[in-house]
PDB file of N, CA and C in Angstrom:
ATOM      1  N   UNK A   1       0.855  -1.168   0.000  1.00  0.00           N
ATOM      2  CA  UNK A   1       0.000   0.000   0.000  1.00  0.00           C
ATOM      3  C   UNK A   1       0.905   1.235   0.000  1.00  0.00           C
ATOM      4  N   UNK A   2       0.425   2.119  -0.971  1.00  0.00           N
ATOM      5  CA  UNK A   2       1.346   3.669  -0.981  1.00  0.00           C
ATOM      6  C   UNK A   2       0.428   4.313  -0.222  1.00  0.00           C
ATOM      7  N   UNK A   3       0.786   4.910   0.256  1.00  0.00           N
ATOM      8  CA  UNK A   3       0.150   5.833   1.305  1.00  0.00           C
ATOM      9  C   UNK A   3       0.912   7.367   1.323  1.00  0.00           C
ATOM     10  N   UNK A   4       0.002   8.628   0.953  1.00  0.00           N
ATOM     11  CA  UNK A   4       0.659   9.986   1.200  1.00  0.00           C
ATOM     12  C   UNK A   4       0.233  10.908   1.695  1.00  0.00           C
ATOM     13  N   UNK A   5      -0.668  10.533   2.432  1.00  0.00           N
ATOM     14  CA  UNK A   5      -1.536  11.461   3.668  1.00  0.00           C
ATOM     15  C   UNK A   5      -1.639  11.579   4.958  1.00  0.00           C
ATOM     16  N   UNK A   6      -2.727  11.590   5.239  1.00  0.00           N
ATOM     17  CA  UNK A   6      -3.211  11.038   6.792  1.00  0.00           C
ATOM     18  C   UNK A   6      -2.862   9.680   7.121  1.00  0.00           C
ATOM     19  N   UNK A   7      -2.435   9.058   6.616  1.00  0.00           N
ATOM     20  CA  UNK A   7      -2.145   7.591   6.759  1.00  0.00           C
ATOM     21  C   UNK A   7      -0.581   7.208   7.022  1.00  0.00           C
ATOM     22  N   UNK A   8       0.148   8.627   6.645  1.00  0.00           N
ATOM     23  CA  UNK A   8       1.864   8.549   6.870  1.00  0.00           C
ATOM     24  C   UNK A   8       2.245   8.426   7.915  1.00  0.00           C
ATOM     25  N   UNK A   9       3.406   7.906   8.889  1.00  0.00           N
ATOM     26  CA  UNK A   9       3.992   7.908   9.559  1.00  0.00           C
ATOM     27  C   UNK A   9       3.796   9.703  10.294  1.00  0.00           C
ATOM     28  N   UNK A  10       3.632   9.870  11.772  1.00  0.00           N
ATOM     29  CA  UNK A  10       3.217  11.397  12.489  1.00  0.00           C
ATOM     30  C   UNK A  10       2.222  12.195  11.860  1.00  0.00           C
ATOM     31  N   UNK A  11       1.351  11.236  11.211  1.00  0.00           N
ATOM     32  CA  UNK A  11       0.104  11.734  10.920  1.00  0.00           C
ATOM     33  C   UNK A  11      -1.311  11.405  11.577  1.00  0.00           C
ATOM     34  N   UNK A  12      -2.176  12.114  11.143  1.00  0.00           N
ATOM     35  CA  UNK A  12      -3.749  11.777  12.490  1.00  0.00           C
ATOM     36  C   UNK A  12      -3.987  10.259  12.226  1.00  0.00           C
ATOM     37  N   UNK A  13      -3.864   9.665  11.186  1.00  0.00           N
ATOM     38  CA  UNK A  13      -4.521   8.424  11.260  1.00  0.00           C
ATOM     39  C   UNK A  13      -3.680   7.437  10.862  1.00  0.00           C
ATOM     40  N   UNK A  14      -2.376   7.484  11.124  1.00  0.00           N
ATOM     41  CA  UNK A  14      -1.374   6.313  11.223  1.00  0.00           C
ATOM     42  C   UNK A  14      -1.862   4.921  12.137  1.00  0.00           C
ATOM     43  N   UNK A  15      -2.373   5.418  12.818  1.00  0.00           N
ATOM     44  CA  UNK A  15      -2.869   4.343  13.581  1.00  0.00           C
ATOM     45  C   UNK A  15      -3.645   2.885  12.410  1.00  0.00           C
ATOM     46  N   UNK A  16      -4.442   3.190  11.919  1.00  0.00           N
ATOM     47  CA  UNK A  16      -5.082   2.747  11.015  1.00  0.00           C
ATOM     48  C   UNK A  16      -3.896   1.555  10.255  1.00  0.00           C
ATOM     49  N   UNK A  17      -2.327   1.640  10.180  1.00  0.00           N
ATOM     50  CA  UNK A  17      -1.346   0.998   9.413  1.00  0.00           C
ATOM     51  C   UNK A  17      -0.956  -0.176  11.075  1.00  0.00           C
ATOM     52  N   UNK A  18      -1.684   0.270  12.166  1.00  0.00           N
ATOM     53  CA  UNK A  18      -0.940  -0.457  12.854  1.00  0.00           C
ATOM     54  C   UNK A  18      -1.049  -1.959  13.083  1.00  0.00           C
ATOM     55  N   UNK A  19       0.272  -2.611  12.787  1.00  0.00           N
ATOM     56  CA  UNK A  19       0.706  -4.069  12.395  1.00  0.00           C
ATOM     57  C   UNK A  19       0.795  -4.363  10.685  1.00  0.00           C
ATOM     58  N   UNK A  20       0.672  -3.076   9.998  1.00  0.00           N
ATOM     59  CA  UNK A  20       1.828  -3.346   8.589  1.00  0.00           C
ATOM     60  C   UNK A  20       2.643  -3.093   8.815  1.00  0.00           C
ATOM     61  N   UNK A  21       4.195  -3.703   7.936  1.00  0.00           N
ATOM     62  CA  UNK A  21       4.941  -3.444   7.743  1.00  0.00           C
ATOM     63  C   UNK A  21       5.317  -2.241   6.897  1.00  0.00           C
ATOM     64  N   UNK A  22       6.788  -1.293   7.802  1.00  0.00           N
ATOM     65  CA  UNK A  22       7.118  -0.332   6.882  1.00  0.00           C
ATOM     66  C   UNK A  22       8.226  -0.650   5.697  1.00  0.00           C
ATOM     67  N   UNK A  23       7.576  -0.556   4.661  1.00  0.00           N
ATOM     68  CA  UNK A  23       9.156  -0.666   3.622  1.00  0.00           C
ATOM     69  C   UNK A  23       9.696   0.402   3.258  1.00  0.00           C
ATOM     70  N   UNK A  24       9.434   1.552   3.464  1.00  0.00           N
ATOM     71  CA  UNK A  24      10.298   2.629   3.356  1.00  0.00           C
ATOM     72  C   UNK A  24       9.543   3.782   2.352  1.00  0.00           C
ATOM     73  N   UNK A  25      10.047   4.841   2.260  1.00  0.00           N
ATOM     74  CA  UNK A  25       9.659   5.845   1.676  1.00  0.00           C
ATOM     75  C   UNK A  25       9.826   5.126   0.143  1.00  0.00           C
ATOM     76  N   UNK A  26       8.297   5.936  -0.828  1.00  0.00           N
ATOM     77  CA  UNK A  26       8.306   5.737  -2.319  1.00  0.00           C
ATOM     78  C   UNK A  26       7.689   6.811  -3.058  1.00  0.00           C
ATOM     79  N   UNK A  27       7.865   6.903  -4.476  1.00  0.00           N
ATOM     80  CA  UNK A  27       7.331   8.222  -5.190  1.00  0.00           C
ATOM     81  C   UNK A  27       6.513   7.800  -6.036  1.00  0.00           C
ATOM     82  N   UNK A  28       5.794   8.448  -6.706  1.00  0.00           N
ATOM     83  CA  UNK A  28       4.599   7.334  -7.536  1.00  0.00           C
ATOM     84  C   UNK A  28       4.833   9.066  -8.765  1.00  0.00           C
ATOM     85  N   UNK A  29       4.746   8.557  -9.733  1.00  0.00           N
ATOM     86  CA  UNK A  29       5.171   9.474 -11.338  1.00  0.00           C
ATOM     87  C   UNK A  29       3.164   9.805 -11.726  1.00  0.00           C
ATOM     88  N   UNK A  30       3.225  10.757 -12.734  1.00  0.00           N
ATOM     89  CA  UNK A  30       1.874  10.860 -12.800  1.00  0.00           C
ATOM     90  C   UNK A  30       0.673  11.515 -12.223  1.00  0.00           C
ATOM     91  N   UNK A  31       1.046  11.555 -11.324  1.00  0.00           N
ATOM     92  CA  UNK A  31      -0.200  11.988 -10.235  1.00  0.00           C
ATOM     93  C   UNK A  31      -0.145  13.790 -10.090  1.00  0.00           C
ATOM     94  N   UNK A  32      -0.722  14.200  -9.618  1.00  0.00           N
ATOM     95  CA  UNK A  32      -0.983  15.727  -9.325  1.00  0.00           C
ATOM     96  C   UNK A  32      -1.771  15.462  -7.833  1.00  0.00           C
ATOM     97  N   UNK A  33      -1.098  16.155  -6.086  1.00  0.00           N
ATOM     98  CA  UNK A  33      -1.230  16.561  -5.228  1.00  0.00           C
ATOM     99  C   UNK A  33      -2.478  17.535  -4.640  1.00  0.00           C
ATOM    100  N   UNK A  34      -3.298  17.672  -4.159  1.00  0.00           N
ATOM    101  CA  UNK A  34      -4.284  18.426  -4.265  1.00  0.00           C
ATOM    102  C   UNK A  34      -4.599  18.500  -2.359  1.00  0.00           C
ATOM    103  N   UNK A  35      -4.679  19.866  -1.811  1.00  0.00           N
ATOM    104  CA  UNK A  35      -5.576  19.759  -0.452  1.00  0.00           C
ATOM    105  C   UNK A  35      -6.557  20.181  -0.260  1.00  0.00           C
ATOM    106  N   UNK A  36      -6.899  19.067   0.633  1.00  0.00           N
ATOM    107  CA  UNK A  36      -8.232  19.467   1.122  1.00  0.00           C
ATOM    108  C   UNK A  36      -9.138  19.748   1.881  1.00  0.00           C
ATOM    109  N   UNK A  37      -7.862  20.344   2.991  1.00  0.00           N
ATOM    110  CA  UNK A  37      -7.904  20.885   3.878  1.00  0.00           C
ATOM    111  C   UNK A  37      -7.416  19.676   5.366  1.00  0.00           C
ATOM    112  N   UNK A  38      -8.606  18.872   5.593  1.00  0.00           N
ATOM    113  CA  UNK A  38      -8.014  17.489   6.691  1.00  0.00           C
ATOM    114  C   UNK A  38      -7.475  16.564   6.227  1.00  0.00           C
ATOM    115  N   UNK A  39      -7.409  16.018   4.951  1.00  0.00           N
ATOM    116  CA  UNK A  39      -6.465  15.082   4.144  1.00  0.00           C
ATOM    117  C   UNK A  39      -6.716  15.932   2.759  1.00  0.00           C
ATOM    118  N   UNK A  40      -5.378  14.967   1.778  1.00  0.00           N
ATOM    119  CA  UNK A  40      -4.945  15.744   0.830  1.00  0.00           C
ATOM    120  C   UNK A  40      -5.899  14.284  -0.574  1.00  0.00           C
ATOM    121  N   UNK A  41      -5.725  14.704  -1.478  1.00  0.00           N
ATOM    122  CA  UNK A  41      -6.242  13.803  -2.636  1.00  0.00           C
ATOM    123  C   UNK A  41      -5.161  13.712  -3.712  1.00  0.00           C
ATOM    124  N   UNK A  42      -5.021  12.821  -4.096  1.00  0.00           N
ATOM    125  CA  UNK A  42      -4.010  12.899  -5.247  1.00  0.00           C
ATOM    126  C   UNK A  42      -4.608  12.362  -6.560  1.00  0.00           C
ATOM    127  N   UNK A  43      -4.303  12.852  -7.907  1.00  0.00           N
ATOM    128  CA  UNK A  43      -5.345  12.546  -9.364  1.00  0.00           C
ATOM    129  C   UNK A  43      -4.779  12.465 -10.020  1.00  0.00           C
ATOM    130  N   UNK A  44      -4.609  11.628 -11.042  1.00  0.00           N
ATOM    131  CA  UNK A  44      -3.962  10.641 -12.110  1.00  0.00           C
ATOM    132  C   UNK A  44      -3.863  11.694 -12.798  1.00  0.00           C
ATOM    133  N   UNK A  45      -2.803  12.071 -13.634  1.00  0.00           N
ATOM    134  CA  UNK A  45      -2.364  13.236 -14.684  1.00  0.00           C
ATOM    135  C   UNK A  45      -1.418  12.216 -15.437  1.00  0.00           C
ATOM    136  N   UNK A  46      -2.166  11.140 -16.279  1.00  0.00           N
ATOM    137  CA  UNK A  46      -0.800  10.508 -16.879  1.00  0.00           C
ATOM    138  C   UNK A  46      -0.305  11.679 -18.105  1.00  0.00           C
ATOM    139  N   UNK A  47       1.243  11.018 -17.803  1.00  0.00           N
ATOM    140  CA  UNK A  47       2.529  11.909 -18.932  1.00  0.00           C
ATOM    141  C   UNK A  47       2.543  12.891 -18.410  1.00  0.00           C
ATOM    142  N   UNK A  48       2.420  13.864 -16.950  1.00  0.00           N
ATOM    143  CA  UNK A  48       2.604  14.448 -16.042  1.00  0.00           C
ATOM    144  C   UNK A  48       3.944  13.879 -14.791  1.00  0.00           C
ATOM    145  N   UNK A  49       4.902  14.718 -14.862  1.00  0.00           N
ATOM    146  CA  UNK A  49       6.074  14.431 -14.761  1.00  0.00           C
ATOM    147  C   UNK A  49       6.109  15.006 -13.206  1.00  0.00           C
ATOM    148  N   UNK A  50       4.962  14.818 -12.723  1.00  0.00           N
ATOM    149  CA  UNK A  50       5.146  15.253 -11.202  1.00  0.00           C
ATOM    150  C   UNK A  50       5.293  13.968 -10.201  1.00  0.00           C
ATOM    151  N   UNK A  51       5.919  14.010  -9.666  1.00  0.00           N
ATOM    152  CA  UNK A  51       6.407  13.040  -8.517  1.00  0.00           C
ATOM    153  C   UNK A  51       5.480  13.280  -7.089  1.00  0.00           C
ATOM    154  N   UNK A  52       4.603  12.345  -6.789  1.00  0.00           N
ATOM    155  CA  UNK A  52       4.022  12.156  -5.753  1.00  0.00           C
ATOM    156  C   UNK A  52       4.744  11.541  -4.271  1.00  0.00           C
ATOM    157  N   UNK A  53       5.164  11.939  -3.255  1.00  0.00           N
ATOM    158  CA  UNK A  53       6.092  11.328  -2.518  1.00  0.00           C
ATOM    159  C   UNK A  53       5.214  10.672  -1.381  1.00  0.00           C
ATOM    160  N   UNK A  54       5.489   9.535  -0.828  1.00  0.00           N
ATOM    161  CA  UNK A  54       5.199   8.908   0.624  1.00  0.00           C
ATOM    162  C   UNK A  54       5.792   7.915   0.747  1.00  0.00           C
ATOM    163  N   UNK A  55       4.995   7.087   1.577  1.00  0.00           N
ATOM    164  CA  UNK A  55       5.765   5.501   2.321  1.00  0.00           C
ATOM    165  C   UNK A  55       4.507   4.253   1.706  1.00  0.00           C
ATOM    166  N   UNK A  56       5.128   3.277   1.879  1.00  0.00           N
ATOM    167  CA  UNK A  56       4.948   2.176   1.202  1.00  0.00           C
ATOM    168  C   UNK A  56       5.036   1.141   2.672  1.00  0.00           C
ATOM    169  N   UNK A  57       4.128   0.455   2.342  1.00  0.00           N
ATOM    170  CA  UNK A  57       3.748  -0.514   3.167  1.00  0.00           C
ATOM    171  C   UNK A  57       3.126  -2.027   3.020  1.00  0.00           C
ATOM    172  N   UNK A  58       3.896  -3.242   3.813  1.00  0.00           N
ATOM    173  CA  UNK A  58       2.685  -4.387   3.087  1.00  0.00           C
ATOM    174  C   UNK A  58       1.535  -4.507   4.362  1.00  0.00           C
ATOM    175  N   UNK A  59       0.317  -4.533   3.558  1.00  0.00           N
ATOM    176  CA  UNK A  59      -0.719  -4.380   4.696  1.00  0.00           C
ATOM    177  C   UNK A  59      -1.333  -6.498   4.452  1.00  0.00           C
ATOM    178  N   UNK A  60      -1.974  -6.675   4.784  1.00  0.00           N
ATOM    179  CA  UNK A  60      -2.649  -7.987   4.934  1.00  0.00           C
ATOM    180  C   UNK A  60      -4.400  -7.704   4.382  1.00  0.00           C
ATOM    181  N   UNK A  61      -4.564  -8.688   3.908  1.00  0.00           N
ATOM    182  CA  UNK A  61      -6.028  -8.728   3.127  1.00  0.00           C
ATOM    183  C   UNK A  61      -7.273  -7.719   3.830  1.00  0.00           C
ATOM    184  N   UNK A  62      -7.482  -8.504   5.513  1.00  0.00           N
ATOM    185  CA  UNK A  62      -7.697  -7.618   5.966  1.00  0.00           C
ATOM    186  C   UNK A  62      -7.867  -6.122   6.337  1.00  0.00           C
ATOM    187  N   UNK A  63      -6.997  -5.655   6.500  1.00  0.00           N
ATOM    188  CA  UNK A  63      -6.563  -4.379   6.443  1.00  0.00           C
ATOM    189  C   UNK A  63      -6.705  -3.457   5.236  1.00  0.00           C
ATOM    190  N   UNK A  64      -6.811  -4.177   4.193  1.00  0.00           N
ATOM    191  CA  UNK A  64      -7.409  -3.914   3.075  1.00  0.00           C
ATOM    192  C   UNK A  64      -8.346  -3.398   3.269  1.00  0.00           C
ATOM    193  N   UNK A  65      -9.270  -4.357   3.451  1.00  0.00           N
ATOM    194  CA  UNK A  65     -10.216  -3.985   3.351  1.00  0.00           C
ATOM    195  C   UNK A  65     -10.979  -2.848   4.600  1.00  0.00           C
ATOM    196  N   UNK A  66     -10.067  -2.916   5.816  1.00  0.00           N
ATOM    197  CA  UNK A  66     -10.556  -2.059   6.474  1.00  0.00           C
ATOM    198  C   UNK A  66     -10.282  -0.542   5.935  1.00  0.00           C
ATOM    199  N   UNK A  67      -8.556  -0.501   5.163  1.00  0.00           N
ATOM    200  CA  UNK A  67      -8.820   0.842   4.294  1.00  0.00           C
ATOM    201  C   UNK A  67      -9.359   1.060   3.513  1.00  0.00           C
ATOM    202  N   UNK A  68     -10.382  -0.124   2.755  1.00  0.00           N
ATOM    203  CA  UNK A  68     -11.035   0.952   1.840  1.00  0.00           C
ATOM    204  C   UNK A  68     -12.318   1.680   2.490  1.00  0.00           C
ATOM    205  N   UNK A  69     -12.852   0.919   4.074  1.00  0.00           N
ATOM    206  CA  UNK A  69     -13.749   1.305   4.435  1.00  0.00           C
ATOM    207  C   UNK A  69     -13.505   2.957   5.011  1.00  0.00           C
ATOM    208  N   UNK A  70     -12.523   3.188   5.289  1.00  0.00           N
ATOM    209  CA  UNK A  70     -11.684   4.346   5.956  1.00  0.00           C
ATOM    210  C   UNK A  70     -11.631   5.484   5.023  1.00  0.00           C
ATOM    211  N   UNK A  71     -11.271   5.161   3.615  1.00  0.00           N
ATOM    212  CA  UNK A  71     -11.094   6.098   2.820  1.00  0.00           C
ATOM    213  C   UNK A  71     -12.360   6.157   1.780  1.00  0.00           C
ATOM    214  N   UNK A  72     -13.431   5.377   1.732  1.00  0.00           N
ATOM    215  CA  UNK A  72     -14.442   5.564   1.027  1.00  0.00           C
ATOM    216  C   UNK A  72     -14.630   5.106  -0.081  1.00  0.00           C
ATOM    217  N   UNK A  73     -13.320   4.155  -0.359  1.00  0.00           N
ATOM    218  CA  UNK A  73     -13.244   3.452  -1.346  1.00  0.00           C
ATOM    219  C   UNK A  73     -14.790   2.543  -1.832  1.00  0.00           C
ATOM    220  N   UNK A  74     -15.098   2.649  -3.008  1.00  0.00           N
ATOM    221  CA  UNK A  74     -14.897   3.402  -4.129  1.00  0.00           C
ATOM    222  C   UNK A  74     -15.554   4.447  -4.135  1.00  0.00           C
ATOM    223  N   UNK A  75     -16.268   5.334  -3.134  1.00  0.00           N
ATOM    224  CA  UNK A  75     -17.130   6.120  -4.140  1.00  0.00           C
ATOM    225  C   UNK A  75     -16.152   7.639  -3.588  1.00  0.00           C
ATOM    226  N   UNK A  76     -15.496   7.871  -2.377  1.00  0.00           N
ATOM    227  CA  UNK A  76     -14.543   9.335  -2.013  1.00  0.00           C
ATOM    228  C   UNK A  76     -13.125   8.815  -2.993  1.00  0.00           C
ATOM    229  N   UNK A  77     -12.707   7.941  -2.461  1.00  0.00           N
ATOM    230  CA  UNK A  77     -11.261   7.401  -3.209  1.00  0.00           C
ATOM    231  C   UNK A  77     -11.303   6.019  -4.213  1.00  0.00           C
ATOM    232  N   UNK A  78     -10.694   5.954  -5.036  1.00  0.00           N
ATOM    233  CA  UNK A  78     -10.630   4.420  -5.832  1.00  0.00           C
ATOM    234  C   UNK A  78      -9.360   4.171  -5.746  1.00  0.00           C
ATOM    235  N   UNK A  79      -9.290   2.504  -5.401  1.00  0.00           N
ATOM    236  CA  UNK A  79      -7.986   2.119  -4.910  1.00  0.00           C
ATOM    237  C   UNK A  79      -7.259   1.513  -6.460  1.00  0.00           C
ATOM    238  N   UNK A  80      -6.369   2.270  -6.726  1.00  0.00           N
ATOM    239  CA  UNK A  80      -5.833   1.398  -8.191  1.00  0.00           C
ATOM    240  C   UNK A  80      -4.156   0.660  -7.954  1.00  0.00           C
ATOM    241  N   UNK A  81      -3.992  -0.052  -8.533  1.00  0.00           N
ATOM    242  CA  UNK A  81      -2.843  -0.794  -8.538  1.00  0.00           C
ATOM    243  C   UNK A  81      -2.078  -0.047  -9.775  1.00  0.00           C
ATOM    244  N   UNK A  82      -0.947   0.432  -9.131  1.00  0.00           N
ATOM    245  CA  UNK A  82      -0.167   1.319  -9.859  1.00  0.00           C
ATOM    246  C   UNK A  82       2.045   0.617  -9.743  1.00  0.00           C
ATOM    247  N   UNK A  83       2.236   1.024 -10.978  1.00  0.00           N
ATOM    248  CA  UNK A  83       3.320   0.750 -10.478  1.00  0.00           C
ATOM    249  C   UNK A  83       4.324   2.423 -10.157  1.00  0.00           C
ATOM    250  N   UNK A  84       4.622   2.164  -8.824  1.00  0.00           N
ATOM    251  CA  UNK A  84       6.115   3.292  -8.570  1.00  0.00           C
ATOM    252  C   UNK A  84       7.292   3.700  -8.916  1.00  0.00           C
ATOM    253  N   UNK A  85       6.918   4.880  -8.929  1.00  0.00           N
ATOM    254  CA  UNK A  85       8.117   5.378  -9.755  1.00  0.00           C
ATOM    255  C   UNK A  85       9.728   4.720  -9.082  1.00  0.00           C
ATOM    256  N   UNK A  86      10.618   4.057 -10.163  1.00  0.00           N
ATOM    257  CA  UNK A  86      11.727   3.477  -9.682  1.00  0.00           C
ATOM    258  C   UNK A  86      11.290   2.070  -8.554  1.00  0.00           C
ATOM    259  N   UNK A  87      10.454   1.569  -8.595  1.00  0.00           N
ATOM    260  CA  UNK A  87       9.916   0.616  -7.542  1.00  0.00           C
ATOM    261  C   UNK A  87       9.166  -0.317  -8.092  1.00  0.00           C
ATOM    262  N   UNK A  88       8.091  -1.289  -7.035  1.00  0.00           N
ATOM    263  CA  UNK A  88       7.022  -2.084  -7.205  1.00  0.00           C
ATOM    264  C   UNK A  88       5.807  -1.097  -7.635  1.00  0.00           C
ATOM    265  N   UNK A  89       4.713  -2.580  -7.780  1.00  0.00           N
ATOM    266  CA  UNK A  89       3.463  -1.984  -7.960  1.00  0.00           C
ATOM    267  C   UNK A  89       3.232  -2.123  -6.589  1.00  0.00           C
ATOM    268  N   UNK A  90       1.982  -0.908  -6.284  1.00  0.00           N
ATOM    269  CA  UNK A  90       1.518  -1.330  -4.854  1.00  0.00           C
ATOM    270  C   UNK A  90      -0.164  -0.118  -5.253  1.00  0.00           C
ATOM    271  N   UNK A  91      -0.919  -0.472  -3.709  1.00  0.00           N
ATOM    272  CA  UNK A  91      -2.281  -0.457  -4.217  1.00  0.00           C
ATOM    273  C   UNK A  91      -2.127   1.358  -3.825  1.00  0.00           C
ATOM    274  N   UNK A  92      -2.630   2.169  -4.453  1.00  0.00           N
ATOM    275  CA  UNK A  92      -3.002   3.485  -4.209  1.00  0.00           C
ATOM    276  C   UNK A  92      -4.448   4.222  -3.864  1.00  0.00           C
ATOM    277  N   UNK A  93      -4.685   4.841  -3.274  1.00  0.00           N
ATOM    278  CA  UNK A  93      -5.921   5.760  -3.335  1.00  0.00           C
ATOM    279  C   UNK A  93      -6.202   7.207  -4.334  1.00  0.00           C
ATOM    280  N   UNK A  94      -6.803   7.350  -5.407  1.00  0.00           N
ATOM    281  CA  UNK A  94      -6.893   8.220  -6.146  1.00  0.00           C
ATOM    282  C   UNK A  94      -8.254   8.828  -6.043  1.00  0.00           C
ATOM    283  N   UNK A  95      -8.299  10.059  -6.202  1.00  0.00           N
ATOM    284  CA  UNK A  95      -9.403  10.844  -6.790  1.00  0.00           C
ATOM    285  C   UNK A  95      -9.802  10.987  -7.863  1.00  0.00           C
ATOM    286  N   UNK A  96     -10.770  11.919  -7.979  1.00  0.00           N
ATOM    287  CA  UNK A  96     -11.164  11.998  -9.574  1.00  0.00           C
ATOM    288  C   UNK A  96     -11.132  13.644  -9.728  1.00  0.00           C
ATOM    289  N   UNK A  97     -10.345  13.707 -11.085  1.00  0.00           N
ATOM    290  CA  UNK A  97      -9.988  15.543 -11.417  1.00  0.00           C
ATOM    291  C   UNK A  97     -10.974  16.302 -11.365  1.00  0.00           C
ATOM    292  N   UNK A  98     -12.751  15.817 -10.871  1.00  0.00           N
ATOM    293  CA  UNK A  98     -13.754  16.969 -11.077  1.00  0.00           C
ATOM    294  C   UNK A  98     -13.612  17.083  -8.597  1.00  0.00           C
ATOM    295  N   UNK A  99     -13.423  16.078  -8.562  1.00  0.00           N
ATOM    296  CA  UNK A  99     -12.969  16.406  -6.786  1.00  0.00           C
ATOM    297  C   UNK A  99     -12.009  17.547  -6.415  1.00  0.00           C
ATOM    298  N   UNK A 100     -11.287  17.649  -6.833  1.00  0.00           N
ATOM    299  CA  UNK A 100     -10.185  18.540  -6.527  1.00  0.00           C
ATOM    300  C   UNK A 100     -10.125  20.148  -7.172  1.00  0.00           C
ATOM    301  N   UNK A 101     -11.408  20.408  -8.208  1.00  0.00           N
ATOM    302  CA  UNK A 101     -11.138  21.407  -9.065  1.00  0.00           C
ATOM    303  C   UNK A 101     -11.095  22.820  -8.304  1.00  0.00           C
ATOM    304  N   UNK A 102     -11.467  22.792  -6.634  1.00  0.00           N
ATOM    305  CA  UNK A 102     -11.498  24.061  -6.258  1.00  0.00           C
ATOM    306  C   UNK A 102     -10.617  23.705  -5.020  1.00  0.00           C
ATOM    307  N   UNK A 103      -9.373  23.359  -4.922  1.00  0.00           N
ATOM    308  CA  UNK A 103      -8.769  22.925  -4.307  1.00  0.00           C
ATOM    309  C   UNK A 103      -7.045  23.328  -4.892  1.00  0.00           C
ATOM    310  N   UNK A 104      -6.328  23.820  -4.008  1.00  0.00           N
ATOM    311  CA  UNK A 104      -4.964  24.146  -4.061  1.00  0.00           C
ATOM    312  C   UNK A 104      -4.350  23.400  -4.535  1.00  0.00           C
ATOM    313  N   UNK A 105      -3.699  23.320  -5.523  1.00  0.00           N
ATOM    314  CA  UNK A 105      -2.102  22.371  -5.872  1.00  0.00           C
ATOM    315  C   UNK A 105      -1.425  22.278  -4.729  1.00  0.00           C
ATOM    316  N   UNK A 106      -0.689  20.911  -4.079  1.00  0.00           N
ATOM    317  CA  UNK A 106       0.180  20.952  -3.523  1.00  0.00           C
ATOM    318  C   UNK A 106       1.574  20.536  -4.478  1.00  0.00           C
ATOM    319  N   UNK A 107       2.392  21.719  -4.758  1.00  0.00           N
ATOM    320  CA  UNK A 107       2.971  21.534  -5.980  1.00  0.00           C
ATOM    321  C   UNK A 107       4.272  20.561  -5.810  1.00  0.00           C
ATOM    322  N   UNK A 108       4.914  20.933  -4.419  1.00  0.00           N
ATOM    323  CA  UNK A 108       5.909  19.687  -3.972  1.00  0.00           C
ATOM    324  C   UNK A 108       6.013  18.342  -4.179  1.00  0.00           C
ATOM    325  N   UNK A 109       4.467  17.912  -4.331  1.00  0.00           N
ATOM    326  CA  UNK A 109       3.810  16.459  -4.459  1.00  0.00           C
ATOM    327  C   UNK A 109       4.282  15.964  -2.503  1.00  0.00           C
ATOM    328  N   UNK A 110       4.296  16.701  -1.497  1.00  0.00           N
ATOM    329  CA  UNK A 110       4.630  16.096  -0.262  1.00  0.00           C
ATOM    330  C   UNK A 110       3.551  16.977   0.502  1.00  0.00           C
ATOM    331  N   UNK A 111       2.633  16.670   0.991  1.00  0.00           N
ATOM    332  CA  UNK A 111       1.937  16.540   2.120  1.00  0.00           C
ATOM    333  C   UNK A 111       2.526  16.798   3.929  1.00  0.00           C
ATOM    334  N   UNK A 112       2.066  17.863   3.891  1.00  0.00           N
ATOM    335  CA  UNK A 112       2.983  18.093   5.495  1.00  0.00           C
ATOM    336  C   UNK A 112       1.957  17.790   6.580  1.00  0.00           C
ATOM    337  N   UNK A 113       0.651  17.845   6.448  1.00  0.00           N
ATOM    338  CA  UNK A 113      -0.346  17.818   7.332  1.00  0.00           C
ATOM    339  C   UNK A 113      -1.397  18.355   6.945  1.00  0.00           C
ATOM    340  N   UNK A 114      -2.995  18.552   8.446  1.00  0.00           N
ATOM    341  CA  UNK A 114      -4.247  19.174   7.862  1.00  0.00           C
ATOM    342  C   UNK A 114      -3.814  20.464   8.124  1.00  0.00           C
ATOM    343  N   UNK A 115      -4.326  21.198   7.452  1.00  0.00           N
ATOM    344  CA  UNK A 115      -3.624  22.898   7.775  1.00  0.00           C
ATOM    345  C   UNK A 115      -4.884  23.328   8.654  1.00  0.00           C
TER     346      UNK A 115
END
C-alpha cells in the first residue's frame, strides 16, 4: 500500500497501518497533489512528470479492506494498482480531477499535514 496522507507515519490516522509493515519511503510518477484541507487527494495526470512522494507498506487482506472502508473506497477514493516510480506496484488511493477542481495544488507532491 502507498500511502501519502493522513495515513503517513506522524500523521492523524497512522494508527489505522498499525501491524503493517514499513518498507520505506516511495514516489509514484503521474499523479498531481491536491488539499483538502483534513487530508490531501491525489489525481492521475498521466505523462505528467510530477512526482508524488510517501511511504509504502505491506498491509494484509484484511486491512485492506478495512482501508477501503476508511477512505471511502470506491465512491470518495478508488484504490488502483499502480506501479512506482523506480519501484514495485503497490495499491493506491486516487481521486477523480472533477474532486479537486477548487482545491490548491500541492505543488511539492509532499503533504505536510491538515492545515
Amino acid at each position: 500500500m502507498f500511502v501519502y496522507g493522513s495515513l503517513k507515519r506522524h500523521q492523524a490516522n497512522h494508527a489505522w497501518l498499525d501491524g503493517a509493515a514499513w518498507l520505506g519511503e516511495a514516489q509514484l510518477a503521474g499523479v498531481k497533489l491536491f488539499d483538502l484541507g483534513p487530508f490531501p487527494m491525489a489525481v492521475a495526470c498521466p505523462g505528467d512528470a510530477s512526482l508524488l512522494h510517501g511511504e509504502l507498506y505491506r498491509v494484509s487482506g484484511p486491512m485492506l479492506e478495512r482501508l477501503d472502508r476508511f477512505e471511502g473506497a470506491p465512491r470518495l477514493f478508488q484504490r488502483h494498482w499502480l506501479e512506482l516510480w523506480q519501484g514495485p506496484f503497490a495499491w493506491v488511493y486516487l481521486g477523480r480531477p472533477r474532486q479537486v477542481r477548487h482545491s490548491p495544488l500541492v505543488a511539492s507532491g509532499r503533504w505536510q499535514g491538515a492545515r
